[in-house]
C-alpha atoms as a PDB file:
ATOM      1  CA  UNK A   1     129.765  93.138 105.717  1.00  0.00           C
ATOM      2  CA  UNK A   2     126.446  92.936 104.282  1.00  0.00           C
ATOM      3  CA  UNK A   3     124.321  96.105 103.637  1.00  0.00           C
ATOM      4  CA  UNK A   4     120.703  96.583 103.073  1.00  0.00           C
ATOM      5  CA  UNK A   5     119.016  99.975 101.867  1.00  0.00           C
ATOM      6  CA  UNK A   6     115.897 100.727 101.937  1.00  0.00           C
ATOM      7  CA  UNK A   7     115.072 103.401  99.423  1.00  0.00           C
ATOM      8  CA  UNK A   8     116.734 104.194  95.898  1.00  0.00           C
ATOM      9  CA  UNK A   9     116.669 107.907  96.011  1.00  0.00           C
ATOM     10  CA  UNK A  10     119.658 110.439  96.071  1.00  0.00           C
ATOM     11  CA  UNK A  11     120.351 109.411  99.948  1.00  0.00           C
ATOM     12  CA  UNK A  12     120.007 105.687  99.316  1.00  0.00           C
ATOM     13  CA  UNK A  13     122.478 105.288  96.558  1.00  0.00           C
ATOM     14  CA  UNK A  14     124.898 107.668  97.720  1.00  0.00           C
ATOM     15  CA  UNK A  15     125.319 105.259 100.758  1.00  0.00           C
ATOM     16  CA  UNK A  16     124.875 102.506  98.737  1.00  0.00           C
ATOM     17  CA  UNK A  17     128.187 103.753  96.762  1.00  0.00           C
ATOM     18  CA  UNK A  18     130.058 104.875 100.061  1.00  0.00           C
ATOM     19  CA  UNK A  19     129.724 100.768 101.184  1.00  0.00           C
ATOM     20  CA  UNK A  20     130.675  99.486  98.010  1.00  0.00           C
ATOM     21  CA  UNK A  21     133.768 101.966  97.552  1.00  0.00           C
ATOM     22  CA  UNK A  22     134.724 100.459 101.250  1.00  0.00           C
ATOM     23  CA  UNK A  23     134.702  96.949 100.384  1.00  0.00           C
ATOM     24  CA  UNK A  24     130.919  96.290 101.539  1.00  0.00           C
ATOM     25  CA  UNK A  25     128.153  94.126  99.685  1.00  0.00           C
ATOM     26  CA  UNK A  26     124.752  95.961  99.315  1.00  0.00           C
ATOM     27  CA  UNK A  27     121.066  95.468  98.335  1.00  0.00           C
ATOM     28  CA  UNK A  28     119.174  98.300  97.465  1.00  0.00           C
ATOM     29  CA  UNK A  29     115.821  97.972  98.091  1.00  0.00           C
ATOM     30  CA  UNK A  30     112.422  99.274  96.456  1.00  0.00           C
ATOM     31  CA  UNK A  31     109.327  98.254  96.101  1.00  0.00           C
ATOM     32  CA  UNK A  32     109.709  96.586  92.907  1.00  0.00           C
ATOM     33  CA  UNK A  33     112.103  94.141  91.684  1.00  0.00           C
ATOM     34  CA  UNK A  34     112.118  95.604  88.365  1.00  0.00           C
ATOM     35  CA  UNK A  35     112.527  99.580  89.287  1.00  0.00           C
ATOM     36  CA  UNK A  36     115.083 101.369  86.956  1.00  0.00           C
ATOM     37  CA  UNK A  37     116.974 102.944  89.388  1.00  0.00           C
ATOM     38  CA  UNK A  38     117.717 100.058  91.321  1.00  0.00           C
ATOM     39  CA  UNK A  39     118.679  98.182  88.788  1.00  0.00           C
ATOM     40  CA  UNK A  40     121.078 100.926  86.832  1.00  0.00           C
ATOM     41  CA  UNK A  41     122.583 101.515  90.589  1.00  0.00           C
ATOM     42  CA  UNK A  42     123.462  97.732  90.378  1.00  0.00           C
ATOM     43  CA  UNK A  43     124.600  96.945  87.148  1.00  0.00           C
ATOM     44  CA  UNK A  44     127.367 100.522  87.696  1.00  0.00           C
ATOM     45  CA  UNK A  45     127.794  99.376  91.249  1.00  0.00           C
ATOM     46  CA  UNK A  46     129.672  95.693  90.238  1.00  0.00           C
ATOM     47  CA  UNK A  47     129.762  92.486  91.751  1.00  0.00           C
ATOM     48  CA  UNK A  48     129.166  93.833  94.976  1.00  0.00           C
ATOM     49  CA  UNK A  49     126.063  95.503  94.106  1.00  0.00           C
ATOM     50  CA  UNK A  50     122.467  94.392  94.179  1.00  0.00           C
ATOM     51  CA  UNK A  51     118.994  95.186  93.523  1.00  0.00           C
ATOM     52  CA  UNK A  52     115.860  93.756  94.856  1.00  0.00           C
ATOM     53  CA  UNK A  53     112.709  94.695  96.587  1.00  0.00           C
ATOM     54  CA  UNK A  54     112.624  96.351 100.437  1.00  0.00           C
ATOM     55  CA  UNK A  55     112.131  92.713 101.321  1.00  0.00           C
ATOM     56  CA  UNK A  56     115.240  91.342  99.680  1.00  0.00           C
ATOM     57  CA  UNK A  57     117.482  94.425 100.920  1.00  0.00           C
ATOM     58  CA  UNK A  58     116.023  93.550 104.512  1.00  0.00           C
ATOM     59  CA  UNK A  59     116.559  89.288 104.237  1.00  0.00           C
ATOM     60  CA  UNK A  60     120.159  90.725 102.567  1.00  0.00           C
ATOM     61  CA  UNK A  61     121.537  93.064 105.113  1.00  0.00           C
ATOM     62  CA  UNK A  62     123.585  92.463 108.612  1.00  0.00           C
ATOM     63  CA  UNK A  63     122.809  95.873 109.082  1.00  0.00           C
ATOM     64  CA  UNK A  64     119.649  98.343 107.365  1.00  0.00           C
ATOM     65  CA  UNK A  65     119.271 101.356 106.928  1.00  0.00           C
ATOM     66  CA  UNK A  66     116.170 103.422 106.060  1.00  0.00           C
ATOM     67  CA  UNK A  67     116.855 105.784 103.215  1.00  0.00           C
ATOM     68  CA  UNK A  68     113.168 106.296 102.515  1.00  0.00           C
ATOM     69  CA  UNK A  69     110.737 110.066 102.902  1.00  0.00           C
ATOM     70  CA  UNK A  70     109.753 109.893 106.449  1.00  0.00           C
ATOM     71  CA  UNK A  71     106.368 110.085 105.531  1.00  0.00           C
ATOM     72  CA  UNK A  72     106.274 106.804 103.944  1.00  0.00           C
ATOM     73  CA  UNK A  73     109.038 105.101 106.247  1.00  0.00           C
ATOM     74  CA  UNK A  74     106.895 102.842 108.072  1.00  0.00           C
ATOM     75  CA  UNK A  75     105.220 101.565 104.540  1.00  0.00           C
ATOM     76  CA  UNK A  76     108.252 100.708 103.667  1.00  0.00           C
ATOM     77  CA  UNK A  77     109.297  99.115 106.143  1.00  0.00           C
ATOM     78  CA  UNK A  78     106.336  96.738 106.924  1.00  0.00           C
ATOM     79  CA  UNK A  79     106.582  95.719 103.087  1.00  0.00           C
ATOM     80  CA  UNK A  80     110.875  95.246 104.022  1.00  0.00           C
ATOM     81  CA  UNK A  81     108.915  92.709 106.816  1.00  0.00           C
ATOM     82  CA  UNK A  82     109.632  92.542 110.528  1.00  0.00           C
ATOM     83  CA  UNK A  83     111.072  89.502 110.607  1.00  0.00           C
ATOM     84  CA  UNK A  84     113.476  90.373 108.518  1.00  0.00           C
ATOM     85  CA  UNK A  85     114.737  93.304 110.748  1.00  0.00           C
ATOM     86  CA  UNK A  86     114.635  91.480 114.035  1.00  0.00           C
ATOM     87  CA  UNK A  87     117.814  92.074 116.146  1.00  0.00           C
ATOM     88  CA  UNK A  88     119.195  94.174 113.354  1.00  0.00           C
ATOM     89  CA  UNK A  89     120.725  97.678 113.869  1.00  0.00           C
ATOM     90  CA  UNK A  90     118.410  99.503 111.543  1.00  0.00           C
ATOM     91  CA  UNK A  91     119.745 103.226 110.807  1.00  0.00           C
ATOM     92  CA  UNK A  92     116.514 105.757 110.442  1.00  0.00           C
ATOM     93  CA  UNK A  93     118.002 108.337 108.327  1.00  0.00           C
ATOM     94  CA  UNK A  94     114.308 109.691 107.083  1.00  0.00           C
ATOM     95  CA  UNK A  95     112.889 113.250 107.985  1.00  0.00           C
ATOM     96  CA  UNK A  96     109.241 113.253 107.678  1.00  0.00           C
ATOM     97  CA  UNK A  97     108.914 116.599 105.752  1.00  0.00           C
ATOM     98  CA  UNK A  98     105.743 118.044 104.052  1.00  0.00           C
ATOM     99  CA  UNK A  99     105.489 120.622 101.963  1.00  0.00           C
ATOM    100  CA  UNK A 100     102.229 122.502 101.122  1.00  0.00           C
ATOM    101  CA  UNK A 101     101.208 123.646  97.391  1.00  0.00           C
ATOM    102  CA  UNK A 102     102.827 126.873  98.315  1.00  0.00           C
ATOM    103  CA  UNK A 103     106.279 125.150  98.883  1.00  0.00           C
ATOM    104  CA  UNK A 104     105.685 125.612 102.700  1.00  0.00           C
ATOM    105  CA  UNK A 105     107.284 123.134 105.012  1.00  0.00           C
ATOM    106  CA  UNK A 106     105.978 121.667 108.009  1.00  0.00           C
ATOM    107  CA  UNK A 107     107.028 118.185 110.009  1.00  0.00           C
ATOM    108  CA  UNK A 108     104.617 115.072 110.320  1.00  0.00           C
ATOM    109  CA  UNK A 109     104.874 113.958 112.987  1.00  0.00           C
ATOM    110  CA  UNK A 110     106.066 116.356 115.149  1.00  0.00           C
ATOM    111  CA  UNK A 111     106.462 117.362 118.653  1.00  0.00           C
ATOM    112  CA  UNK A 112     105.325 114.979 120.548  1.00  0.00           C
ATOM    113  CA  UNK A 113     106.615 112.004 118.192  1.00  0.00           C
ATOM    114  CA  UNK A 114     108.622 111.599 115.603  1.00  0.00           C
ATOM    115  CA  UNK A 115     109.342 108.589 112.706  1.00  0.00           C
ATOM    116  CA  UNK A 116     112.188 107.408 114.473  1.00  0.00           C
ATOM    117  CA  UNK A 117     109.981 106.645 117.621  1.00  0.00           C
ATOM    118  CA  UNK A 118     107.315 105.222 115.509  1.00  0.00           C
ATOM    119  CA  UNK A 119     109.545 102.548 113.640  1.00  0.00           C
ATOM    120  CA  UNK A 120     110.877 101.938 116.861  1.00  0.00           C
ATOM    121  CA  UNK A 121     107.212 101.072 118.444  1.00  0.00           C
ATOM    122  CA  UNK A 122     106.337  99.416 114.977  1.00  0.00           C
ATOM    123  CA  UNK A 123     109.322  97.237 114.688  1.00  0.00           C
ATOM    124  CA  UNK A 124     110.347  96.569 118.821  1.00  0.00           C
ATOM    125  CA  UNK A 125     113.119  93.643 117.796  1.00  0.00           C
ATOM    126  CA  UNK A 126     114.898  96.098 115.577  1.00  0.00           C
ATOM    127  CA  UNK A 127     117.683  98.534 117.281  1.00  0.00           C
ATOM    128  CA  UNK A 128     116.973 101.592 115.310  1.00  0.00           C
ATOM    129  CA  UNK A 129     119.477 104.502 115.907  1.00  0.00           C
ATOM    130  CA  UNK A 130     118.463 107.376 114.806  1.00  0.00           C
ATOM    131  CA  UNK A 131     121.483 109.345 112.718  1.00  0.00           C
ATOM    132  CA  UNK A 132     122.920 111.357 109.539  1.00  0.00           C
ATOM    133  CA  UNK A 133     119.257 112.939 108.706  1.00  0.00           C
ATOM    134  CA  UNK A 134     120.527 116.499 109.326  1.00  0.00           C
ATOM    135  CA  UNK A 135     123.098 116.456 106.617  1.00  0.00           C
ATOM    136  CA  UNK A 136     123.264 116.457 102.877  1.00  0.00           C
ATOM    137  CA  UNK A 137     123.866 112.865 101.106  1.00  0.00           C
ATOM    138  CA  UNK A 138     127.356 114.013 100.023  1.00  0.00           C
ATOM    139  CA  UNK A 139     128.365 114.651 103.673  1.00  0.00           C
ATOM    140  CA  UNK A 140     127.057 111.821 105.150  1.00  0.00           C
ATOM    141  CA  UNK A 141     129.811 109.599 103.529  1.00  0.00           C
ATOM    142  CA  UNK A 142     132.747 112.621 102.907  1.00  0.00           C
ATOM    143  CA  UNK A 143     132.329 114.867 105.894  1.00  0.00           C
ATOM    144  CA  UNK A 144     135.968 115.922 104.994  1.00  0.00           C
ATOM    145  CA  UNK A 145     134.324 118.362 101.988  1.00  0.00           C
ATOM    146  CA  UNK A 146     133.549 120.733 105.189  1.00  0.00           C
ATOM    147  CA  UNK A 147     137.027 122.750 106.822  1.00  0.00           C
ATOM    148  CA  UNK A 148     137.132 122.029 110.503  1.00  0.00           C
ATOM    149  CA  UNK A 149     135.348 119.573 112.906  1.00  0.00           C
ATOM    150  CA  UNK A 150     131.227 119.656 112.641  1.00  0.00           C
ATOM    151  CA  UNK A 151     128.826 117.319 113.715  1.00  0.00           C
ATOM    152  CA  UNK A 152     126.392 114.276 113.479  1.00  0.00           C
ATOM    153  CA  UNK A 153     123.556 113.354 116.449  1.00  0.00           C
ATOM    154  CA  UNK A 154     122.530 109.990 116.923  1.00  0.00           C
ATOM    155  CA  UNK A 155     119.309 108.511 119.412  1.00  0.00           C
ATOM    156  CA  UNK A 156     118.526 105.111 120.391  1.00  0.00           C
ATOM    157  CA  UNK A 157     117.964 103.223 122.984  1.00  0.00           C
ATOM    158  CA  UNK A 158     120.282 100.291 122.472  1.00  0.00           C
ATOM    159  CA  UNK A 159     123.616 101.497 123.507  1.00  0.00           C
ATOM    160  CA  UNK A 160     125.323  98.579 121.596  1.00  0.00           C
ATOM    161  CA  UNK A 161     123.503  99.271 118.527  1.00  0.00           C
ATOM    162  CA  UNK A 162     124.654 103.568 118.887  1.00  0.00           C
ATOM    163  CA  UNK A 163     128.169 101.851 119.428  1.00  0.00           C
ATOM    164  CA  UNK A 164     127.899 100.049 116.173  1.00  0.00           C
ATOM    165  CA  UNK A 165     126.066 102.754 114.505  1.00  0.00           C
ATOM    166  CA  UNK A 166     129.184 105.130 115.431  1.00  0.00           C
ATOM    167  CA  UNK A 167     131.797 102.960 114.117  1.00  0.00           C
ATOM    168  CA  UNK A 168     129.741 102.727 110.889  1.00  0.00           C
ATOM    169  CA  UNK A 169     130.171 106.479 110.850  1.00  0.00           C
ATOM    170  CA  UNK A 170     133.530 106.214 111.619  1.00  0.00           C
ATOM    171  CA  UNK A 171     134.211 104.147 108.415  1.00  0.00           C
ATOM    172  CA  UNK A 172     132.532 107.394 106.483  1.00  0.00           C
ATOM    173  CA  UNK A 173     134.968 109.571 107.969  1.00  0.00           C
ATOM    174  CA  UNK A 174     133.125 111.109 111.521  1.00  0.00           C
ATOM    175  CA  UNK A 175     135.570 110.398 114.123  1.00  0.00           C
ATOM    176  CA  UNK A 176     133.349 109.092 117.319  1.00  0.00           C
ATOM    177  CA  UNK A 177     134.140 112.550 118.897  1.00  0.00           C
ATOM    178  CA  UNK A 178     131.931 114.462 116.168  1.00  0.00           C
ATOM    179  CA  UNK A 179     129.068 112.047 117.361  1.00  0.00           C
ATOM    180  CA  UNK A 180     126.770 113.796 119.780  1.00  0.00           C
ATOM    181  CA  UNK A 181     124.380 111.424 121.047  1.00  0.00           C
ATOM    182  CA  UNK A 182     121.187 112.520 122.426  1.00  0.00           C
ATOM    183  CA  UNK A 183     119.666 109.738 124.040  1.00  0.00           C
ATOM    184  CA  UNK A 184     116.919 107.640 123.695  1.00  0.00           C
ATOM    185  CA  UNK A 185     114.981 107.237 120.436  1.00  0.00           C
ATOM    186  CA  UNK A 186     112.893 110.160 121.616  1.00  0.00           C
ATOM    187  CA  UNK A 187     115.798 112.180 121.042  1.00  0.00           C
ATOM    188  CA  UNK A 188     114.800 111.930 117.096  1.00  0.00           C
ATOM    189  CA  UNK A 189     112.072 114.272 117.814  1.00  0.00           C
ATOM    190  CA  UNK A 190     115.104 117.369 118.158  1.00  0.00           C
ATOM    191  CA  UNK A 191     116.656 115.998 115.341  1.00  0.00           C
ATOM    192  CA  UNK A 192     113.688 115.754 112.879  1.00  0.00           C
ATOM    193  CA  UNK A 193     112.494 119.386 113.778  1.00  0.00           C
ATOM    194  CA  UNK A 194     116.207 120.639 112.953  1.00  0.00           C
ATOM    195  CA  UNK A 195     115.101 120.003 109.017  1.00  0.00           C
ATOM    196  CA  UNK A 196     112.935 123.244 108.437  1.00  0.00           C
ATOM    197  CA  UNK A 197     115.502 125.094 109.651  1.00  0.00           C
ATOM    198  CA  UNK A 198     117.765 123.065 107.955  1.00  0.00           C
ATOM    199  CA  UNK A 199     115.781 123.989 104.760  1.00  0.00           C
ATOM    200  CA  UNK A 200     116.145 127.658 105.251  1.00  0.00           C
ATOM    201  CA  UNK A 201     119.456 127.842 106.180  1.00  0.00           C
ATOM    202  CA  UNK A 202     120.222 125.974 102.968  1.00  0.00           C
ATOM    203  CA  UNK A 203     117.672 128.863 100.904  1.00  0.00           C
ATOM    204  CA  UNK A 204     120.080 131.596 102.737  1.00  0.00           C
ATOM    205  CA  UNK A 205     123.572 130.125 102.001  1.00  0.00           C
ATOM    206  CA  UNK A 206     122.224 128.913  98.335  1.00  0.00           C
ATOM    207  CA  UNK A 207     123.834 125.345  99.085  1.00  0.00           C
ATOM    208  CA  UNK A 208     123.426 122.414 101.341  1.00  0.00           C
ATOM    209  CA  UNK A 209     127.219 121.747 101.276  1.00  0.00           C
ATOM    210  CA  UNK A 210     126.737 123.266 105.457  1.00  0.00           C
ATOM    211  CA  UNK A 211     126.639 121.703 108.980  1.00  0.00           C
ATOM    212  CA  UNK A 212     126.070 122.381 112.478  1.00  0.00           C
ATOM    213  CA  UNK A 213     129.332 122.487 114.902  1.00  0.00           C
ATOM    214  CA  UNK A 214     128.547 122.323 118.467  1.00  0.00           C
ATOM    215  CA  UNK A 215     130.728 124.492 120.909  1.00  0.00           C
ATOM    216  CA  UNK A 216     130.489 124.220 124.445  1.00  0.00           C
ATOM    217  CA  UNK A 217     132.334 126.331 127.501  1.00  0.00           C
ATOM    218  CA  UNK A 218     135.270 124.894 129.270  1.00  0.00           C
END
């Protein structure tokens, strides 16, 4: 299957390497044809492995996913081109975090909205599933480095599109029972304003090697 990823950072090529490993083809996508990054990921990455501009990772991919800072998501993803993500399950995985001077954290947006909902309103032929932004890269695509069963949310309002989106998880390792889905693409809001909690947890333990698990009564 064909792969594009928008976004070259630690999230975006840790996926990237996750597909290839599995026998997928990617495009990794930034805004320049000729960024570094990019480029290195390819030429390591093999036959399978491309580089190319959010555009070409958009034209490329059966499926995209958005690897980018939440807070330059949608810039991204109008440069990646709408027409290019029509009727395409686009994964959000972005948290729009901001951090003051003071290393402060807060959310934009927040509340009331969230990025998932504004791609979503931005880019209304795309199914965009909100999923895997409340993990680190290295569990997203080995949940297995964790003892015991933990979880992932997903949100979306295309139920065939969360379907697909699960079994794309399930080819990282989440069985479709570790999926908790929350909904419509609103539901991103709960998942975005995990992160600063996320954040401190991760200060307190001194790692980010953690997850949530979910227990509920009989």
């Amino acid at each position: 299957m064909r792969f594009g990823i928008i976004g070259t950072g630690m999230v975006g090529r840790t996926i990237a390497d996750k597909l290839v490993a599995l026998g997928h083809e990617v495009t990794l996508g930034s805004r320049t044809k000729d960024n570094e990054t990019g480029l290195a990921w390819a030429e390591q990455a093999g036959p399978t492995g491309h580089a190319g501009t959010f555009a070409d990772a958009a034209a490329f991919g059966e499926v995209v996913l958005n690897a980018t800072s939440g807070t330059v998501s949608l810039a991204a993803l109008r440069a990646a081109g709408a027409e290019r993500l029509a009727g395409k399950l686009l994964v959000d995985i972005s948290n729009p975090l901001v951090f003051s001077a003071e290393g402060e954290v807060s959310l934009d947006p927040v509340n009331t909205d969230s990025v998932g909902e504004q791609i979503q309103r931005e880019f209304p032929d795309a199914k965009v599933v909100k999923a895997l932004n409340t993990v680190t890269a290295p569990l997203m695509v080995e949940p297995g480095r964790l003892e015991g069963e933990h979880n992932l949310f997903i949100a979306g309002n295309d139920a065939g599109a969360k379907a697909d989106a699960v079994a794309l998880l399930g080819e990282f390792g989440w069985p479709a029972e570790s999926v908790i889905d929350l909904g419509d693409i609103s539901g991103a809001r709960g998942m975005e304003m995990l992160m600063p909690f996320w954040l401190r947890l991760m200060r307190s333990f001194g790692t980010a090697e953690f997850n949530y698990s979910i227990r509920r009564a009989r």
